[in-house]
PDB file of N, CA and C in Angstrom:
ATOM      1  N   UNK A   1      89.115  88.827  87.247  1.00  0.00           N
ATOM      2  CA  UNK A   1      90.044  88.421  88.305  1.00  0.00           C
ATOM      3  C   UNK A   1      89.244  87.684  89.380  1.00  0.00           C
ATOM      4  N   UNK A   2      89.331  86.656  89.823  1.00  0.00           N
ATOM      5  CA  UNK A   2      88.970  85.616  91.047  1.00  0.00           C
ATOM      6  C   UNK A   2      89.288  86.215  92.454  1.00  0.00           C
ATOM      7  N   UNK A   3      88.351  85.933  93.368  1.00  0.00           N
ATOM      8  CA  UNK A   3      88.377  86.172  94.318  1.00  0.00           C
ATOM      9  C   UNK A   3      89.555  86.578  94.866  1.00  0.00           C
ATOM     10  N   UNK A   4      90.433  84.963  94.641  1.00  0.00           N
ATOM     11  CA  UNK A   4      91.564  85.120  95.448  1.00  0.00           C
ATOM     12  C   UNK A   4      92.664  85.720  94.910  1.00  0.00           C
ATOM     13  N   UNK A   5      92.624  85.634  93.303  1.00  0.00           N
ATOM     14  CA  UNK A   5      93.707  86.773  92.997  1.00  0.00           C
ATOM     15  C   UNK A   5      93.465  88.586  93.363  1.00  0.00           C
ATOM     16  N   UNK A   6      92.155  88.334  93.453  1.00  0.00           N
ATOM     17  CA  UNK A   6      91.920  90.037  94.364  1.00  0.00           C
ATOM     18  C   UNK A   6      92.926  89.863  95.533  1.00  0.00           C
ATOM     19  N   UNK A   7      92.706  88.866  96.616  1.00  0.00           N
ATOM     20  CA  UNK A   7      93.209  88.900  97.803  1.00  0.00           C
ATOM     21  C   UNK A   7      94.592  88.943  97.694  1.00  0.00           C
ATOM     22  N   UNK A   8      94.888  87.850  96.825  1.00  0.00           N
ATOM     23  CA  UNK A   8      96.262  88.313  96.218  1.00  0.00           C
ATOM     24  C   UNK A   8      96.827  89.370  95.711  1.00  0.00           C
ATOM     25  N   UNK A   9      96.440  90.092  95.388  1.00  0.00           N
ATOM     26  CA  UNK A   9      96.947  91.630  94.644  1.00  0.00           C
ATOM     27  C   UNK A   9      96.490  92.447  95.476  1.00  0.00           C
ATOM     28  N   UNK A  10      95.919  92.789  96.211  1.00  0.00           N
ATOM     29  CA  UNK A  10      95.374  93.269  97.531  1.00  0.00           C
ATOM     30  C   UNK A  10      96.789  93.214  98.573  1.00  0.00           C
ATOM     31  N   UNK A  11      97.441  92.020  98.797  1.00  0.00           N
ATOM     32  CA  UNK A  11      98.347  91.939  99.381  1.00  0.00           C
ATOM     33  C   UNK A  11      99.971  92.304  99.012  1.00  0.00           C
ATOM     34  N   UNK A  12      99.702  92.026  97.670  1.00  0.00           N
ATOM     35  CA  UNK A  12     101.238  92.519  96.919  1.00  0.00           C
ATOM     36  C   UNK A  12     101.189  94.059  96.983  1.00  0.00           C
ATOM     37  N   UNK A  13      99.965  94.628  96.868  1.00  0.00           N
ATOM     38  CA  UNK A  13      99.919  96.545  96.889  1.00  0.00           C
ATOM     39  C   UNK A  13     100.089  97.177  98.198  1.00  0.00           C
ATOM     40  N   UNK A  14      99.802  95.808  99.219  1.00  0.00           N
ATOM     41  CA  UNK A  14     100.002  96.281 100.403  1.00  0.00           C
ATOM     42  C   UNK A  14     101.554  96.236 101.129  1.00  0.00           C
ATOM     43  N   UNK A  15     101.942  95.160 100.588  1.00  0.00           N
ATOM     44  CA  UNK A  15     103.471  94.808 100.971  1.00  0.00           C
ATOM     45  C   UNK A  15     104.646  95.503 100.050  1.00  0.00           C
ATOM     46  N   UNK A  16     104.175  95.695  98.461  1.00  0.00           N
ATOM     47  CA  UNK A  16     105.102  96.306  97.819  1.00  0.00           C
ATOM     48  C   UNK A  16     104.616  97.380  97.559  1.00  0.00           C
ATOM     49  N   UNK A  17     104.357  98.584  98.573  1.00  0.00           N
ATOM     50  CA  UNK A  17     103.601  99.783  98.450  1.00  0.00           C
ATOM     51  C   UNK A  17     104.389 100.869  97.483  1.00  0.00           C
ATOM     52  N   UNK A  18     105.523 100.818  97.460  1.00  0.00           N
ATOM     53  CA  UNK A  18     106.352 101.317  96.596  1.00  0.00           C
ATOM     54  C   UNK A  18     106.079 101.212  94.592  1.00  0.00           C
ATOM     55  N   UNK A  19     105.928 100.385  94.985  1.00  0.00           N
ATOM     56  CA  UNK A  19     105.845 100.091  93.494  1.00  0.00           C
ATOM     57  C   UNK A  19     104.376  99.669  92.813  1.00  0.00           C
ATOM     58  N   UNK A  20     104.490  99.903  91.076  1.00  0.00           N
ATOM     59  CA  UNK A  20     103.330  99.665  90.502  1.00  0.00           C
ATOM     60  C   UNK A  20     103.142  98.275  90.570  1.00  0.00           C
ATOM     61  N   UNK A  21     102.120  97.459  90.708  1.00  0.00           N
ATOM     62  CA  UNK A  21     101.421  95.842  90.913  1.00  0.00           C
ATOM     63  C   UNK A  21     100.812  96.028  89.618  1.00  0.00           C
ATOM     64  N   UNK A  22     101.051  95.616  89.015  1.00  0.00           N
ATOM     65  CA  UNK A  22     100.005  95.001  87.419  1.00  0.00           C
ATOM     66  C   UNK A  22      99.088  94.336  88.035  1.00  0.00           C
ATOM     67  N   UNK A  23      98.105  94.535  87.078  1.00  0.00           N
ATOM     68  CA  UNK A  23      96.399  93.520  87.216  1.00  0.00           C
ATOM     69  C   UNK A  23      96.751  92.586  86.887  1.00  0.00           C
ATOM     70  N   UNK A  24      97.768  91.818  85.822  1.00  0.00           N
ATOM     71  CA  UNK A  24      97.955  90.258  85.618  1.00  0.00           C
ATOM     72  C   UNK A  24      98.847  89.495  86.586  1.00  0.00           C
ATOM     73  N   UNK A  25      98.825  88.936  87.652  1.00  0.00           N
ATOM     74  CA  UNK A  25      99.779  89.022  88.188  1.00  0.00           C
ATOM     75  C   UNK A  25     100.283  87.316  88.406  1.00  0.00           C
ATOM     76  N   UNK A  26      99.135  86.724  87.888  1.00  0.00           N
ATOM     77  CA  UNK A  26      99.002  85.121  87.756  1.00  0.00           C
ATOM     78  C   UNK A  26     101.086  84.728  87.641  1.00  0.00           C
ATOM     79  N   UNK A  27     101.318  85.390  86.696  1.00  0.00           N
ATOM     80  CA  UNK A  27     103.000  84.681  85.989  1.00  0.00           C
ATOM     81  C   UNK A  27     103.989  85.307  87.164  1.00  0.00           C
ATOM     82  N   UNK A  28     104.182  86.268  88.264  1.00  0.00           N
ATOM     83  CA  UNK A  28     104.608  87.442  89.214  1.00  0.00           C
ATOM     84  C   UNK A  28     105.531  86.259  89.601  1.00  0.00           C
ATOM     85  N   UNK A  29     106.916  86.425  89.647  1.00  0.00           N
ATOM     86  CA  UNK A  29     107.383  85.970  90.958  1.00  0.00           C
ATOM     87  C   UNK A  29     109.218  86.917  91.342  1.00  0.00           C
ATOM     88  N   UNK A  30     109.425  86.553  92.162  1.00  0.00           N
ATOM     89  CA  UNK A  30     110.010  86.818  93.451  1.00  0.00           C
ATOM     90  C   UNK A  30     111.391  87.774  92.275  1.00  0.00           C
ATOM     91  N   UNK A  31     111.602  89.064  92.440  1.00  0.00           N
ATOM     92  CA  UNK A  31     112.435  89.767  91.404  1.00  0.00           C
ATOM     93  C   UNK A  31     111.654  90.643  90.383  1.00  0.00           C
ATOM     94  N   UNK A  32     110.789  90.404  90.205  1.00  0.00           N
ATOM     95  CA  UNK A  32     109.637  90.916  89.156  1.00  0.00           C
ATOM     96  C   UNK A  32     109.172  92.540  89.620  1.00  0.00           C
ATOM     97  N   UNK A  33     109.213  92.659  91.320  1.00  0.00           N
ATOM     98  CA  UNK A  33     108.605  93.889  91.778  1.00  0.00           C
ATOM     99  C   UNK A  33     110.351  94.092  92.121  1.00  0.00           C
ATOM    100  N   UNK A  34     110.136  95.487  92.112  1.00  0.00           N
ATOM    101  CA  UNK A  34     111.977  96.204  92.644  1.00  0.00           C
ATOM    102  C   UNK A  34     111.847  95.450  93.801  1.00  0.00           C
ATOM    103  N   UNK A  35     110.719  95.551  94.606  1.00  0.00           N
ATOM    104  CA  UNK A  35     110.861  95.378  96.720  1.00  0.00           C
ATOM    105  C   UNK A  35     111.020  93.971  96.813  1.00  0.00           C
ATOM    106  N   UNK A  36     110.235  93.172  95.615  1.00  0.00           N
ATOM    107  CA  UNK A  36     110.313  92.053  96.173  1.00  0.00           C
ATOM    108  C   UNK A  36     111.474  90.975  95.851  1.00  0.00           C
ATOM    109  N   UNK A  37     112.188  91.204  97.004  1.00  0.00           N
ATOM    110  CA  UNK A  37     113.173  90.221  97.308  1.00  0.00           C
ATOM    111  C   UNK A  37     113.215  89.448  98.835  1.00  0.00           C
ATOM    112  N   UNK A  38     114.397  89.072  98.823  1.00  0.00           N
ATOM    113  CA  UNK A  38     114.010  87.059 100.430  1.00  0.00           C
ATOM    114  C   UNK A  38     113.308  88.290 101.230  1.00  0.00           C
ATOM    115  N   UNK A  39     113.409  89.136 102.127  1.00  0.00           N
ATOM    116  CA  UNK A  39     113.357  90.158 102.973  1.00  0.00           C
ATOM    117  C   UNK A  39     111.494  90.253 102.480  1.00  0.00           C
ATOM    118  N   UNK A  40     111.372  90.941 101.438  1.00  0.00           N
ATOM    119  CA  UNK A  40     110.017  90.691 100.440  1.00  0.00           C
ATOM    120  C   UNK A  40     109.092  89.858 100.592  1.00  0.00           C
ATOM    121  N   UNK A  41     109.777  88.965  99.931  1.00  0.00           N
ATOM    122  CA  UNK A  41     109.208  88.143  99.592  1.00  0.00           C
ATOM    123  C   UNK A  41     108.425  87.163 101.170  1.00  0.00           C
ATOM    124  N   UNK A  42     109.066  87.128 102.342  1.00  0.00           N
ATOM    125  CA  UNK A  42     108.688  86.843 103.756  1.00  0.00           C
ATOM    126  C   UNK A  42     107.494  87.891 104.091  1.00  0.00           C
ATOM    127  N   UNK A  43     108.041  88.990 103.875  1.00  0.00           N
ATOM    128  CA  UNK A  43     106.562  90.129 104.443  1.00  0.00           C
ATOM    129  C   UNK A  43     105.582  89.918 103.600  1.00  0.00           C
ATOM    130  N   UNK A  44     105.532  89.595 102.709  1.00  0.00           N
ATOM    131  CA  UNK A  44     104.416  89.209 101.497  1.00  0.00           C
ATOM    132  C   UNK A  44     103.603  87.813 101.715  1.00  0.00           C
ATOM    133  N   UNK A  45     104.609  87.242 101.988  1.00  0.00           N
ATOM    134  CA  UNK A  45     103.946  85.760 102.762  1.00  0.00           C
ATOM    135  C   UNK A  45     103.204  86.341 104.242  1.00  0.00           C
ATOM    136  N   UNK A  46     103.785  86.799 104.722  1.00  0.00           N
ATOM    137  CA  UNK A  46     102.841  87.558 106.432  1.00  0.00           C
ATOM    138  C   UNK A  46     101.666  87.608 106.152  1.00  0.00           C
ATOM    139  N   UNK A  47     101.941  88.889 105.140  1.00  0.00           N
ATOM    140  CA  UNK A  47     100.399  89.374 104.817  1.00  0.00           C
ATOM    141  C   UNK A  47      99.172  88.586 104.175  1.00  0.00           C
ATOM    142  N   UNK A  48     100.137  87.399 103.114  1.00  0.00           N
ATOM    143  CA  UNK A  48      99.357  86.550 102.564  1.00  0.00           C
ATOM    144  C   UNK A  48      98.274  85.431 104.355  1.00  0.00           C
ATOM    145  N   UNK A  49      99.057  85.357 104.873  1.00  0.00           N
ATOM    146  CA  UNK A  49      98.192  84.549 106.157  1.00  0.00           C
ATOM    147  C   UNK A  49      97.597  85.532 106.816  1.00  0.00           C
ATOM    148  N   UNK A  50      97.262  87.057 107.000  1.00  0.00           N
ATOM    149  CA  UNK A  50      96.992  87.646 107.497  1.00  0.00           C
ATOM    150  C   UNK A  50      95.458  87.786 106.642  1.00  0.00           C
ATOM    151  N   UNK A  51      95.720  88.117 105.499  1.00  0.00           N
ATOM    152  CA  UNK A  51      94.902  88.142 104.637  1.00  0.00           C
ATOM    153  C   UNK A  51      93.958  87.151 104.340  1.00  0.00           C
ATOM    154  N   UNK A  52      94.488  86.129 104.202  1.00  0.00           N
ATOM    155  CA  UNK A  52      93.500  84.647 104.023  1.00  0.00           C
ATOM    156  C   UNK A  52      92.824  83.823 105.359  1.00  0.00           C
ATOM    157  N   UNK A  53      93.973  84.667 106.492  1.00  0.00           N
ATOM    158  CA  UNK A  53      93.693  84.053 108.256  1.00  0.00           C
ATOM    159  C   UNK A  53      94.021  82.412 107.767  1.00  0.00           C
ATOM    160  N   UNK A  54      95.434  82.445 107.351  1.00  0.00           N
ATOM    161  CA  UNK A  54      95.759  81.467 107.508  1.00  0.00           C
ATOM    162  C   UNK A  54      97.269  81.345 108.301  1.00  0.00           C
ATOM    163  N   UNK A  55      97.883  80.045 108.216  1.00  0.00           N
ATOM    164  CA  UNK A  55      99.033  80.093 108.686  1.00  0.00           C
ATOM    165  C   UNK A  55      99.743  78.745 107.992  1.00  0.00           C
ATOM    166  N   UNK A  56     101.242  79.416 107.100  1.00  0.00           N
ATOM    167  CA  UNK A  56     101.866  78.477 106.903  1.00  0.00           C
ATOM    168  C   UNK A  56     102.824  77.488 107.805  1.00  0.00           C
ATOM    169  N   UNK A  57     103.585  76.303 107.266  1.00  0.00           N
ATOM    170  CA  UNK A  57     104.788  76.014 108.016  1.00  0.00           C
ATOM    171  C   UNK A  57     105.676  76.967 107.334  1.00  0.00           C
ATOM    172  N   UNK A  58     106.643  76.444 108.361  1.00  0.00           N
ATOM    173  CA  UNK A  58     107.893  77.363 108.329  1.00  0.00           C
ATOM    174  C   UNK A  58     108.528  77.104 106.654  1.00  0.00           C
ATOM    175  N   UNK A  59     108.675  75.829 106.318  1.00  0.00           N
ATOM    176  CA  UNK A  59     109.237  75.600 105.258  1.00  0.00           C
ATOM    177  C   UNK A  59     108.685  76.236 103.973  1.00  0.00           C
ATOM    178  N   UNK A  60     107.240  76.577 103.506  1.00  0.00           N
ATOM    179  CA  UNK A  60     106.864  77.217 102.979  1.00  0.00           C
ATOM    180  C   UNK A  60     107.172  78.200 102.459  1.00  0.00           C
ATOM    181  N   UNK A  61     107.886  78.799 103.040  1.00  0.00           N
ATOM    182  CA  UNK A  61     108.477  80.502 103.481  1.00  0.00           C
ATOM    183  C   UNK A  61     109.573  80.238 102.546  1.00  0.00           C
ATOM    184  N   UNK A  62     110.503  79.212 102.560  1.00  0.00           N
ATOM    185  CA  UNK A  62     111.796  79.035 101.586  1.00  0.00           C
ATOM    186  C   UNK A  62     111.009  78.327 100.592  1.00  0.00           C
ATOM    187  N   UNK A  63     110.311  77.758  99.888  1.00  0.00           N
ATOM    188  CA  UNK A  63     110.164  77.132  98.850  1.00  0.00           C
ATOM    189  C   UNK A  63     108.752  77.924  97.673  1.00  0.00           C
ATOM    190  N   UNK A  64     107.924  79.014  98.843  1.00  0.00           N
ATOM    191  CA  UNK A  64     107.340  79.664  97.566  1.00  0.00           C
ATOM    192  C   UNK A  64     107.693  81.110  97.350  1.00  0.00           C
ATOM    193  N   UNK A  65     107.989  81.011  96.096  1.00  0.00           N
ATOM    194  CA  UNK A  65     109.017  82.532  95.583  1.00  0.00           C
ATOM    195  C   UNK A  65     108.202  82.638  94.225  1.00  0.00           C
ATOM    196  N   UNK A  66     107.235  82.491  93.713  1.00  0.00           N
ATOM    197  CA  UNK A  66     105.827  82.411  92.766  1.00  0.00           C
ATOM    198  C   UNK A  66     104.404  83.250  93.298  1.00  0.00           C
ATOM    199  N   UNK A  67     104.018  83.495  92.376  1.00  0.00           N
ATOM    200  CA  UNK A  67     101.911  83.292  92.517  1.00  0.00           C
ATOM    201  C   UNK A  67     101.659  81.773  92.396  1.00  0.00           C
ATOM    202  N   UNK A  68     102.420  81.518  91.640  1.00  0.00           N
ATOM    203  CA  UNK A  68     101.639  80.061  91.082  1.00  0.00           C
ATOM    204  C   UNK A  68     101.704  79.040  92.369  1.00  0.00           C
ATOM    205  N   UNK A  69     103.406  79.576  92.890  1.00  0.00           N
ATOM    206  CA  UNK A  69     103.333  78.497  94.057  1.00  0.00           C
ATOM    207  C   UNK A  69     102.205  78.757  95.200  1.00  0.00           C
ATOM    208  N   UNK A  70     102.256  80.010  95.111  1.00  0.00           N
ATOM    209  CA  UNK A  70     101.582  80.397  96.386  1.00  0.00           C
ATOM    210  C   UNK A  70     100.576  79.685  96.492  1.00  0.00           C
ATOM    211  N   UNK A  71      99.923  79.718  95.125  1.00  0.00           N
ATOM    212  CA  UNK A  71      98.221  79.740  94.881  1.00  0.00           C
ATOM    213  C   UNK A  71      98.124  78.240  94.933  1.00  0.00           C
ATOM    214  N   UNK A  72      99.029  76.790  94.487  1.00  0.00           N
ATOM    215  CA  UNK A  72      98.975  75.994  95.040  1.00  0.00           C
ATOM    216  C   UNK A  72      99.255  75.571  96.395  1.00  0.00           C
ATOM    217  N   UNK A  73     100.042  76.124  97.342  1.00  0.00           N
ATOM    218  CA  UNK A  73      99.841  75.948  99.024  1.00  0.00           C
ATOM    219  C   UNK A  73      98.777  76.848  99.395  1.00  0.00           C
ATOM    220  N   UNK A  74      97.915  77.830  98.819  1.00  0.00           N
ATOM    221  CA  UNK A  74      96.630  78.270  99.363  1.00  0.00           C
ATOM    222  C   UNK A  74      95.918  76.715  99.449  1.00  0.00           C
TER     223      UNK A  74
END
């Protein structure tokens, strides 16, 4: 697993504390975890800029509902 999918799965265990996170999580998106839904899927993005000390635009927030997307706007 790559750095950043650590940071990444690091953040999904932190946001979807409820539930089991698989180690593969490359294919993951938005419906896949029980928690993660729109509501979800926003606190997951938080943590993702919290985590990386980054900061998205706003639009971001509606258009990545993926890993894959994510990992291309990282």
């Amino acid at each position: 697993m790559s750095k950043v999918d650590k940071k990444i799965h690091q953040a999904l265990k932190k946001t979807f504390n409820k539930s089991k996170i698989p180690n593969k999580i490359s294919n993951l998106k938005i419906g896949d975890i029980k928690e993660w839904d729109s509501l979800g899927n926003f606190n997951f993005l938080l943590e993702i800029e919290r985590v990386f000390n980054c900061r998205f635009e706003s639009k971001i927030f509606n258009e990545v509902k993926s890993i894959k997307e994510l990992k291309k706007k990282l």
